[in-house]
C-alpha atoms as a PDB file:
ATOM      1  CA  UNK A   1       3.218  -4.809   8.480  1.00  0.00           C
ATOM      2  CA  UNK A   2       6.868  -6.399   8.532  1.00  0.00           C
ATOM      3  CA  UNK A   3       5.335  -9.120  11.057  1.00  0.00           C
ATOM      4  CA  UNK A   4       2.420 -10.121   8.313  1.00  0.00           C
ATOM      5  CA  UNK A   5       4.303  -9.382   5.322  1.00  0.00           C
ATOM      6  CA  UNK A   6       7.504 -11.864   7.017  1.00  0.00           C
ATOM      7  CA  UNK A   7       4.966 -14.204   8.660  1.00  0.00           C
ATOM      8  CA  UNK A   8       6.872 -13.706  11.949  1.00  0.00           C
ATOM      9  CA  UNK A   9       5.044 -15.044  14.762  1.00  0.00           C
ATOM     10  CA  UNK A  10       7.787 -14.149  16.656  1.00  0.00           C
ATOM     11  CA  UNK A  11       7.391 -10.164  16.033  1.00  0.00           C
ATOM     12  CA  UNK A  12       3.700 -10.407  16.262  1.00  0.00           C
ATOM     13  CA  UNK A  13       3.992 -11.308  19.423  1.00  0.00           C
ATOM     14  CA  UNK A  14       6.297  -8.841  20.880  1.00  0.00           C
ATOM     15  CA  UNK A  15       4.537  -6.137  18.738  1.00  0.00           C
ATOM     16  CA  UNK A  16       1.173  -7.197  20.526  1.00  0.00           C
ATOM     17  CA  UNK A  17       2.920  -7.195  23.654  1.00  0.00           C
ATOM     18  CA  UNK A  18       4.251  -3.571  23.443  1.00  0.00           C
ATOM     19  CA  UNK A  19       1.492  -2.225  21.293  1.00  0.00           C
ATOM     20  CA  UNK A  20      -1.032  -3.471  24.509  1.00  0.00           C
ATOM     21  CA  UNK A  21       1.108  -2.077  27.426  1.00  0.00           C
ATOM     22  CA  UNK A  22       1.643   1.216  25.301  1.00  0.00           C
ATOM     23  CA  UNK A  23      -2.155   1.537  24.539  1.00  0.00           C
ATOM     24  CA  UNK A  24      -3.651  -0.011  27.563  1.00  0.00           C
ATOM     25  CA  UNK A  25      -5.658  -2.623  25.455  1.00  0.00           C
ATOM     26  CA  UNK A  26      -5.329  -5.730  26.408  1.00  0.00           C
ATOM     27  CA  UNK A  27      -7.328  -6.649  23.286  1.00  0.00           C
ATOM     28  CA  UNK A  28      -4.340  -6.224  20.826  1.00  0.00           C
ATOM     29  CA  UNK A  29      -2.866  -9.589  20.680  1.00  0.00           C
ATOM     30  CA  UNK A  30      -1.045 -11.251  18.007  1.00  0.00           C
ATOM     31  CA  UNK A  31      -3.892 -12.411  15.905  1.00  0.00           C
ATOM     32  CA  UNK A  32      -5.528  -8.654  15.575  1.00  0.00           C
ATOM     33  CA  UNK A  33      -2.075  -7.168  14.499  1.00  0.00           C
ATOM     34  CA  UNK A  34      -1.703  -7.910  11.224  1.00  0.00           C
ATOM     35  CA  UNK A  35      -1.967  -5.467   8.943  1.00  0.00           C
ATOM     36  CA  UNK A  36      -0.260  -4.819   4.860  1.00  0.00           C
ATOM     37  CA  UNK A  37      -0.512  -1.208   5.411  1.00  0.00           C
ATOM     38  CA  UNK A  38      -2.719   1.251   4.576  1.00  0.00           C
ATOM     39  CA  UNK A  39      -2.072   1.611   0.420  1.00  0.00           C
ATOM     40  CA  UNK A  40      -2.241  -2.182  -0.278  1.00  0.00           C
ATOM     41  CA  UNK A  41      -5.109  -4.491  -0.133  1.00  0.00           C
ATOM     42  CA  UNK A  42      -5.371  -6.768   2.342  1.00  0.00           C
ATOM     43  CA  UNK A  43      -5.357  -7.222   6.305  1.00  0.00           C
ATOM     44  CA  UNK A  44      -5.679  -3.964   8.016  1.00  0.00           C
ATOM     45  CA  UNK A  45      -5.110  -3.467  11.967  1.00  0.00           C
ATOM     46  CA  UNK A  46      -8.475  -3.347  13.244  1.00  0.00           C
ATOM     47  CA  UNK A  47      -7.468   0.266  14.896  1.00  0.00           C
ATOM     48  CA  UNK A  48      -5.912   1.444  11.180  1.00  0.00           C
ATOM     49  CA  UNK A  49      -9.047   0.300   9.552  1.00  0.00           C
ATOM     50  CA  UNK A  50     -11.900   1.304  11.761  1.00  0.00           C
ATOM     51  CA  UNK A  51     -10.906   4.032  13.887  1.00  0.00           C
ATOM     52  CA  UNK A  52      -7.432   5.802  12.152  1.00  0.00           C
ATOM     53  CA  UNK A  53      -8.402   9.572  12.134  1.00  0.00           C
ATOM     54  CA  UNK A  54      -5.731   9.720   8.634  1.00  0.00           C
ATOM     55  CA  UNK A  55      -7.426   6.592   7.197  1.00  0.00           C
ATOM     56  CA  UNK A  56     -10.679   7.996   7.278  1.00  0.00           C
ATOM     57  CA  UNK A  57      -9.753  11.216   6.286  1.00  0.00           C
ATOM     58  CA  UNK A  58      -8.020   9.967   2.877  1.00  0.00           C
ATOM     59  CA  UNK A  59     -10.664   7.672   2.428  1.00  0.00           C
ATOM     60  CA  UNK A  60     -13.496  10.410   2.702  1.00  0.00           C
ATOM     61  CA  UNK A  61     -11.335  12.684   0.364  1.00  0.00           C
ATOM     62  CA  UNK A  62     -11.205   9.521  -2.040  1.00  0.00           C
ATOM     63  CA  UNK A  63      -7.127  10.196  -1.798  1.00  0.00           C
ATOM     64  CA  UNK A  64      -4.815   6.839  -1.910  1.00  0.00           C
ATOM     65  CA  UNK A  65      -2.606   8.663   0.878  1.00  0.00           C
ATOM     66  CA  UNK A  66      -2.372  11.969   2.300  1.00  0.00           C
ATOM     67  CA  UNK A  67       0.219  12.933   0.472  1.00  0.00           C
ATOM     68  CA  UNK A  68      -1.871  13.593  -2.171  1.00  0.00           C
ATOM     69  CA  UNK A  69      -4.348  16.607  -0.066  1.00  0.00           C
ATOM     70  CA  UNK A  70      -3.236  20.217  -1.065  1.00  0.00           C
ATOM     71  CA  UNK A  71      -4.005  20.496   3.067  1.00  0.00           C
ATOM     72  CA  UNK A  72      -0.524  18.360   3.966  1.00  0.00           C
ATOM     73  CA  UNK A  73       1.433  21.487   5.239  1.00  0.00           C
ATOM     74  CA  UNK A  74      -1.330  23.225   7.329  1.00  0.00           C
ATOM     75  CA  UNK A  75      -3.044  19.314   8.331  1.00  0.00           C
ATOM     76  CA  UNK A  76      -4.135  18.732  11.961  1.00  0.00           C
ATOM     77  CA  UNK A  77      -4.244  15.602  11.880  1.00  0.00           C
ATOM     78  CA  UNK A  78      -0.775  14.546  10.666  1.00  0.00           C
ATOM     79  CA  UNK A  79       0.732  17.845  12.493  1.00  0.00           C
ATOM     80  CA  UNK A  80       1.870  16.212  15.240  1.00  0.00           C
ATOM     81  CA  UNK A  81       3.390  12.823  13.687  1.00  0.00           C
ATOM     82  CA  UNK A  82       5.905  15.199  10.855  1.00  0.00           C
ATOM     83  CA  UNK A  83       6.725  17.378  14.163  1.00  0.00           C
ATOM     84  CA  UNK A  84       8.310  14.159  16.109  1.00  0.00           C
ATOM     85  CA  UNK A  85       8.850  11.857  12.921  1.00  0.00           C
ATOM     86  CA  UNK A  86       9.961  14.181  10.198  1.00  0.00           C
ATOM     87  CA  UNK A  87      10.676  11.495   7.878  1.00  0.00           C
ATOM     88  CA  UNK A  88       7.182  10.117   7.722  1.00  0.00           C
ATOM     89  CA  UNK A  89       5.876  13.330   5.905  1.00  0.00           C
ATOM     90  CA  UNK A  90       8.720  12.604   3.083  1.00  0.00           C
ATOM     91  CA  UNK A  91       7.579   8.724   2.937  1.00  0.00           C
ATOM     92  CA  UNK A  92       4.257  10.419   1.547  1.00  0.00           C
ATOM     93  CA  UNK A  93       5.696  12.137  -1.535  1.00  0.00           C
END
């Protein structure tokens, strides 16, 4: 988001570079990254938009994030990402 929101061709490119390597798809480049985040209109990462597990799940729940599910606490989907980024879960609410 930074990279689209700053027009930074410069981050988009490293961002592609390490998003790529760390996801072995060589598809990501730095015309498919941007993105304005998942609660904004706008250009979505094609990954965020089409295949995000959270993304869908919101959007099938008709939630604007999934902060808003009475599930949060006991969720398997965003389990994992509050056990090894505990700050994300607060960023929600």
């Amino acid at each position: 988001r930074i990279a689209t929101v700053r027009d930074d061709n410069e981050l988009r490119e490293k961002t592609a570079q390490k998003w790529s390597i760390m996801n072995n798809a060589p598809e990501i480049t730095p015309a498919t990254i941007n993105c304005m985040g998942c609660r904004t209109d706008g250009a979505k990462f094609a990954y965020c938009n089409d295949y995000c597990p959270i993304r869908k799940c919101v959007n099938e729940k008709g939630y604007n994030t999934c902060g808003d599910c009475k599930e949060l606490d006991d969720c398997q989907i965003v389990g994992a990402i509050f056990q090894h980024a505990p700050d994300a879960k607060e960023n929600l609410l």
